[in-house]
PDB file of N, CA and C in Angstrom:
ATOM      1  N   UNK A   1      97.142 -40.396  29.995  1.00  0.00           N
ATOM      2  CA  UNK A   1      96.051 -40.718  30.873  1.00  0.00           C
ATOM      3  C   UNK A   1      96.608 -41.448  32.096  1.00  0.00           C
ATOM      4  N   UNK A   2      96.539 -40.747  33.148  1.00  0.00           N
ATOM      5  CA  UNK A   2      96.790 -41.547  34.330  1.00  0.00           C
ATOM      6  C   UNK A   2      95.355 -42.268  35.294  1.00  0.00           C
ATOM      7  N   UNK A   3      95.266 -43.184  35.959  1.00  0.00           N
ATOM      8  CA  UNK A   3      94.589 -43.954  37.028  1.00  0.00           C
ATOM      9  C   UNK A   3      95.098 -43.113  38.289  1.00  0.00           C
ATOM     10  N   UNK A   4      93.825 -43.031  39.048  1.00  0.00           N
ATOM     11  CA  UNK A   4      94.152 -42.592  40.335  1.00  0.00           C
ATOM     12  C   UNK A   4      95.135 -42.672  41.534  1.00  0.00           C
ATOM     13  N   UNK A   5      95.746 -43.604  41.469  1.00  0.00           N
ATOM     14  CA  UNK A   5      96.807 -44.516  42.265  1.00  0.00           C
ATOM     15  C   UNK A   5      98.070 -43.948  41.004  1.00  0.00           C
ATOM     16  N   UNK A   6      98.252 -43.726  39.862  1.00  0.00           N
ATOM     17  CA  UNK A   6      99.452 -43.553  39.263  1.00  0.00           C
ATOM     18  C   UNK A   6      99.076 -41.826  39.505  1.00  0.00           C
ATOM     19  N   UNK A   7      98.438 -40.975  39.808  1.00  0.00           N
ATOM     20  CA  UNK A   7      98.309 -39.190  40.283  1.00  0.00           C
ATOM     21  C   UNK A   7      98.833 -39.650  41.317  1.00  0.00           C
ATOM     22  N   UNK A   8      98.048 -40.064  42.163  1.00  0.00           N
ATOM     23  CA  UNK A   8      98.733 -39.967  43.888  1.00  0.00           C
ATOM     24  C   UNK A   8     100.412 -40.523  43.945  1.00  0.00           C
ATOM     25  N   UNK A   9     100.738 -41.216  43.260  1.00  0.00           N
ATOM     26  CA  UNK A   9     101.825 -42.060  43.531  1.00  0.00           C
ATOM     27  C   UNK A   9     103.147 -40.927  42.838  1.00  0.00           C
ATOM     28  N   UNK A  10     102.301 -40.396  41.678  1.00  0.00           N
ATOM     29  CA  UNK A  10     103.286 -39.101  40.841  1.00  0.00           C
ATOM     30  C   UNK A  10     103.283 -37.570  41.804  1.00  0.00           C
ATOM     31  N   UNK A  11     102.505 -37.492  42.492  1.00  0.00           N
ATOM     32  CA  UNK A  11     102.145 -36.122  43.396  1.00  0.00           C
ATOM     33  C   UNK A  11     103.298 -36.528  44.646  1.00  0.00           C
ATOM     34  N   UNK A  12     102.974 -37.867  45.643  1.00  0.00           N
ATOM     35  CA  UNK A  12     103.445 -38.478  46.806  1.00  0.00           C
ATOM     36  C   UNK A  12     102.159 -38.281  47.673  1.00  0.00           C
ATOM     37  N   UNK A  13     100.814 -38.384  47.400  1.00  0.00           N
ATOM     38  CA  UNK A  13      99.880 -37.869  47.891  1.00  0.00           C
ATOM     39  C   UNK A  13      99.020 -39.566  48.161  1.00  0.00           C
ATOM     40  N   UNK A  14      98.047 -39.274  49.218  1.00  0.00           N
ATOM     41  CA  UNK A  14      97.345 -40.351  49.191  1.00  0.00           C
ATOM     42  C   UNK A  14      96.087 -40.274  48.074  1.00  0.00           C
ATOM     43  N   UNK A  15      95.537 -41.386  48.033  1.00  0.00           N
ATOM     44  CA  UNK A  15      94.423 -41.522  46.439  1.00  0.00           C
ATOM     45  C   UNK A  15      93.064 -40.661  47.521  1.00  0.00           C
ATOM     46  N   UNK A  16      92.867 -40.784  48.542  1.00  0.00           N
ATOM     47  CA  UNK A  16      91.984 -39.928  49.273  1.00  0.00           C
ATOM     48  C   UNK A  16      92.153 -38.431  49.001  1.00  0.00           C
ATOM     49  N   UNK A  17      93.256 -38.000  48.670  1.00  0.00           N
ATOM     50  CA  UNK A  17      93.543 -36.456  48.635  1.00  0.00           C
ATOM     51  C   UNK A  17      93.387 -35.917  46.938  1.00  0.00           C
ATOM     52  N   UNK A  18      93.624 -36.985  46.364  1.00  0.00           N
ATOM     53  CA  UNK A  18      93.841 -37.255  44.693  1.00  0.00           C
ATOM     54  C   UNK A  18      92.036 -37.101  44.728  1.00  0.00           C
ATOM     55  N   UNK A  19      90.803 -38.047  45.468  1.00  0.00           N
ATOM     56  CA  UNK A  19      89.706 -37.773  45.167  1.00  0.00           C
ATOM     57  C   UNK A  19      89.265 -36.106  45.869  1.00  0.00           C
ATOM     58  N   UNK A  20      89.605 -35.334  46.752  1.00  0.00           N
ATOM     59  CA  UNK A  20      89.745 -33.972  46.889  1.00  0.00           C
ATOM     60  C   UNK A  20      89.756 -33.292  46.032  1.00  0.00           C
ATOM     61  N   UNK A  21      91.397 -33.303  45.226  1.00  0.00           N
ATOM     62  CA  UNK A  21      91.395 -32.582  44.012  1.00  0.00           C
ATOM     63  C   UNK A  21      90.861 -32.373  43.403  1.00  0.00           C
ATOM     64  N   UNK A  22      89.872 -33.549  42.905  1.00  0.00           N
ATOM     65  CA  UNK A  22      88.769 -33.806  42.097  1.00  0.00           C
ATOM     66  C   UNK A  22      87.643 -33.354  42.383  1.00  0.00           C
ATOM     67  N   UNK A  23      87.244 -33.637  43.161  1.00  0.00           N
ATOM     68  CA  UNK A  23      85.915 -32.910  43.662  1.00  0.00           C
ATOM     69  C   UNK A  23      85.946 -31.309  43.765  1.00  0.00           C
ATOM     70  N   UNK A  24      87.161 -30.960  44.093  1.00  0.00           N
ATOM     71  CA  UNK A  24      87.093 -29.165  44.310  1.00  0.00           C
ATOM     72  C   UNK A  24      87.716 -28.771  42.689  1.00  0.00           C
ATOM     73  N   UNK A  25      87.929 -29.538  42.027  1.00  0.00           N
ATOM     74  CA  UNK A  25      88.167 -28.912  40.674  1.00  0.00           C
ATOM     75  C   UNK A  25      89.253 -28.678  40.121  1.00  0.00           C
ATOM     76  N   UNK A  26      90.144 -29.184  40.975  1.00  0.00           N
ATOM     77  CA  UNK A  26      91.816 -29.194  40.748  1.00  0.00           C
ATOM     78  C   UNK A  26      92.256 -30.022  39.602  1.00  0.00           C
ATOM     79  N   UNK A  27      91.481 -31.124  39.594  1.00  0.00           N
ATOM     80  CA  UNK A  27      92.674 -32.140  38.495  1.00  0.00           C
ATOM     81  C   UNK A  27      90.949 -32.023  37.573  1.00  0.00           C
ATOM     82  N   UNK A  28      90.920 -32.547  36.317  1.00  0.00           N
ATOM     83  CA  UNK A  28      89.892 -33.017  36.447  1.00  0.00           C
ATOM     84  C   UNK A  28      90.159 -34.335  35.419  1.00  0.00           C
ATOM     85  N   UNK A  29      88.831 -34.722  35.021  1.00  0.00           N
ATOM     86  CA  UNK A  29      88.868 -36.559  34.588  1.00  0.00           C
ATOM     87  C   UNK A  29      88.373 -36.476  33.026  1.00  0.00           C
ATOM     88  N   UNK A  30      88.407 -37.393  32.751  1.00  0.00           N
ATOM     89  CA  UNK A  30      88.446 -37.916  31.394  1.00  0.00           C
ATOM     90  C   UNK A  30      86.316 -37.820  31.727  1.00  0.00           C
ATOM     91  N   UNK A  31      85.751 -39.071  32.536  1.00  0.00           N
ATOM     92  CA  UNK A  31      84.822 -39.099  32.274  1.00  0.00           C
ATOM     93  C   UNK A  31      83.931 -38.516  34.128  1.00  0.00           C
ATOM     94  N   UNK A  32      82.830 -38.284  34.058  1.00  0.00           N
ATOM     95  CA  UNK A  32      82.239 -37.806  35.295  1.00  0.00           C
ATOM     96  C   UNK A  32      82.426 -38.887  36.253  1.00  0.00           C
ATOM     97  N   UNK A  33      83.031 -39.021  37.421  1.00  0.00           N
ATOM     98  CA  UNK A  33      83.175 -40.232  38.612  1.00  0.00           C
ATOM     99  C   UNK A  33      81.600 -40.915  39.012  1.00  0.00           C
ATOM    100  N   UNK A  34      81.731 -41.968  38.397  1.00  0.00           N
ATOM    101  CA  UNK A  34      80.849 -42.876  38.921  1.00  0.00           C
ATOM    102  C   UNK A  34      81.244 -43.872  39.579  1.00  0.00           C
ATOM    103  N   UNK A  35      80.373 -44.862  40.429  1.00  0.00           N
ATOM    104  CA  UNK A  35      80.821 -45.970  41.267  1.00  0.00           C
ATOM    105  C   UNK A  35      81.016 -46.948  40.069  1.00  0.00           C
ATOM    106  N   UNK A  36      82.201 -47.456  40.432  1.00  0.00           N
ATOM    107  CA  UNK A  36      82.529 -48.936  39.665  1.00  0.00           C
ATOM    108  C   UNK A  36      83.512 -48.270  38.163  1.00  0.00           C
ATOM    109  N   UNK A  37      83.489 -47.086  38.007  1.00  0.00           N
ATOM    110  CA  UNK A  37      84.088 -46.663  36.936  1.00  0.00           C
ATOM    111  C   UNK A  37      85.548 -46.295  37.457  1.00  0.00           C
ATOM    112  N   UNK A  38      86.451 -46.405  36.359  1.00  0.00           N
ATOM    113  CA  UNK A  38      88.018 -46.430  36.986  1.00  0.00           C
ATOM    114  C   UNK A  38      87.869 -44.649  36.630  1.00  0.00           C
ATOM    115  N   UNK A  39      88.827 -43.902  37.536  1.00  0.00           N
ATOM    116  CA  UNK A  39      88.874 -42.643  37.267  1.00  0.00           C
ATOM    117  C   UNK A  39      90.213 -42.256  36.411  1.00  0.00           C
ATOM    118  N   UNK A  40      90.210 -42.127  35.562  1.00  0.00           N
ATOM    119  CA  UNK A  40      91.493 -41.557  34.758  1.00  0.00           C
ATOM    120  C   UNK A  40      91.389 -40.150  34.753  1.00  0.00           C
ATOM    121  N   UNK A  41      92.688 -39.543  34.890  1.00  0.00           N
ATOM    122  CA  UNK A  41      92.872 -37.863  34.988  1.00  0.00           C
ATOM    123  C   UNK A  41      94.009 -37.535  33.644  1.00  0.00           C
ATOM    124  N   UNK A  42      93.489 -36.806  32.489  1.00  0.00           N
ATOM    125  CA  UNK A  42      94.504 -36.534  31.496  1.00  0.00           C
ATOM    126  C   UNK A  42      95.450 -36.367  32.081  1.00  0.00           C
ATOM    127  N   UNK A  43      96.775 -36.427  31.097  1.00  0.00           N
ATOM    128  CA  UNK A  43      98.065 -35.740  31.419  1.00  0.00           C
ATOM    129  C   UNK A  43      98.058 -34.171  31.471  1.00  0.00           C
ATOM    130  N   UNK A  44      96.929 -33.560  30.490  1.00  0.00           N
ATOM    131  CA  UNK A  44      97.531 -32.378  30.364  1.00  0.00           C
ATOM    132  C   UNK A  44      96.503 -31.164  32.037  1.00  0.00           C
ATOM    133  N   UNK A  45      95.685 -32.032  32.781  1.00  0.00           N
ATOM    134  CA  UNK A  45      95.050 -31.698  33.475  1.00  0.00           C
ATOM    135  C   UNK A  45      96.129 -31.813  34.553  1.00  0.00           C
ATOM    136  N   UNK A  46      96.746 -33.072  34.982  1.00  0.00           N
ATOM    137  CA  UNK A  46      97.847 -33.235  36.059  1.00  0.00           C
ATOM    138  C   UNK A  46      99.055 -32.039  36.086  1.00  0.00           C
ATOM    139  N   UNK A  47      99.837 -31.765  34.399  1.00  0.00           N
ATOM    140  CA  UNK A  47     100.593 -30.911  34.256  1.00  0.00           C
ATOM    141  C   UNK A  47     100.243 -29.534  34.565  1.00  0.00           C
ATOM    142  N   UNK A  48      98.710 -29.224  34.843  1.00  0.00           N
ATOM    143  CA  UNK A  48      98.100 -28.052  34.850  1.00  0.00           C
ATOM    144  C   UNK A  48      98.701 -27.675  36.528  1.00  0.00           C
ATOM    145  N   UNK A  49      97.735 -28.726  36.798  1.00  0.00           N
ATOM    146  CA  UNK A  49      97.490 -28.763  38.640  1.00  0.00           C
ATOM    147  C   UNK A  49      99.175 -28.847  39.038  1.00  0.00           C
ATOM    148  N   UNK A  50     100.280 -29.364  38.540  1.00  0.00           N
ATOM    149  CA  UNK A  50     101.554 -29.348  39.124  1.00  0.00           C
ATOM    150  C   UNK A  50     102.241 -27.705  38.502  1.00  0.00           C
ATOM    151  N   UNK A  51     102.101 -27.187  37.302  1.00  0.00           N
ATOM    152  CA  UNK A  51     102.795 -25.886  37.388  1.00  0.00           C
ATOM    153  C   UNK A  51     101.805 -24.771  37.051  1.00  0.00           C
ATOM    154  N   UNK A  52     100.367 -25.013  37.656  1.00  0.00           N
ATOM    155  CA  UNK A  52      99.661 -23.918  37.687  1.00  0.00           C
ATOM    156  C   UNK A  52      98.824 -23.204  36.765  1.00  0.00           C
ATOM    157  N   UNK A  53      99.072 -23.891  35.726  1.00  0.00           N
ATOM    158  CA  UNK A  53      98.402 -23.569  34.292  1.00  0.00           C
ATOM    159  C   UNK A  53      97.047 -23.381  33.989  1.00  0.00           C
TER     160      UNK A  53
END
């Protein structure tokens, strides 16, 4: 389980582009993004979005 800031920081991407991903369906999250909720993105969702899976 990664935090938003540990995707962007593992990509080299800003956390603005990391919430992109998200929204268009690229990475996706553990739970639906709400305000005040931390966003965690599985590992096996990140490994997807990096070799295409």
């Amino acid at each position: 389980m990664f935090r938003k800031s540990e995707v962007a920081e593992r990509l080299a991407i800003s956390e603005d582009t990391v919430d992109r991903l998200i929204a268009a369906g690229d990475l996706q999250t553990l739970r639906p993004r709400k305000r005040g909720v931390v966003v965690q993105v599985p590992a096996a969702s990140l490994r997807a979005y990096i070799y295409g899976e």
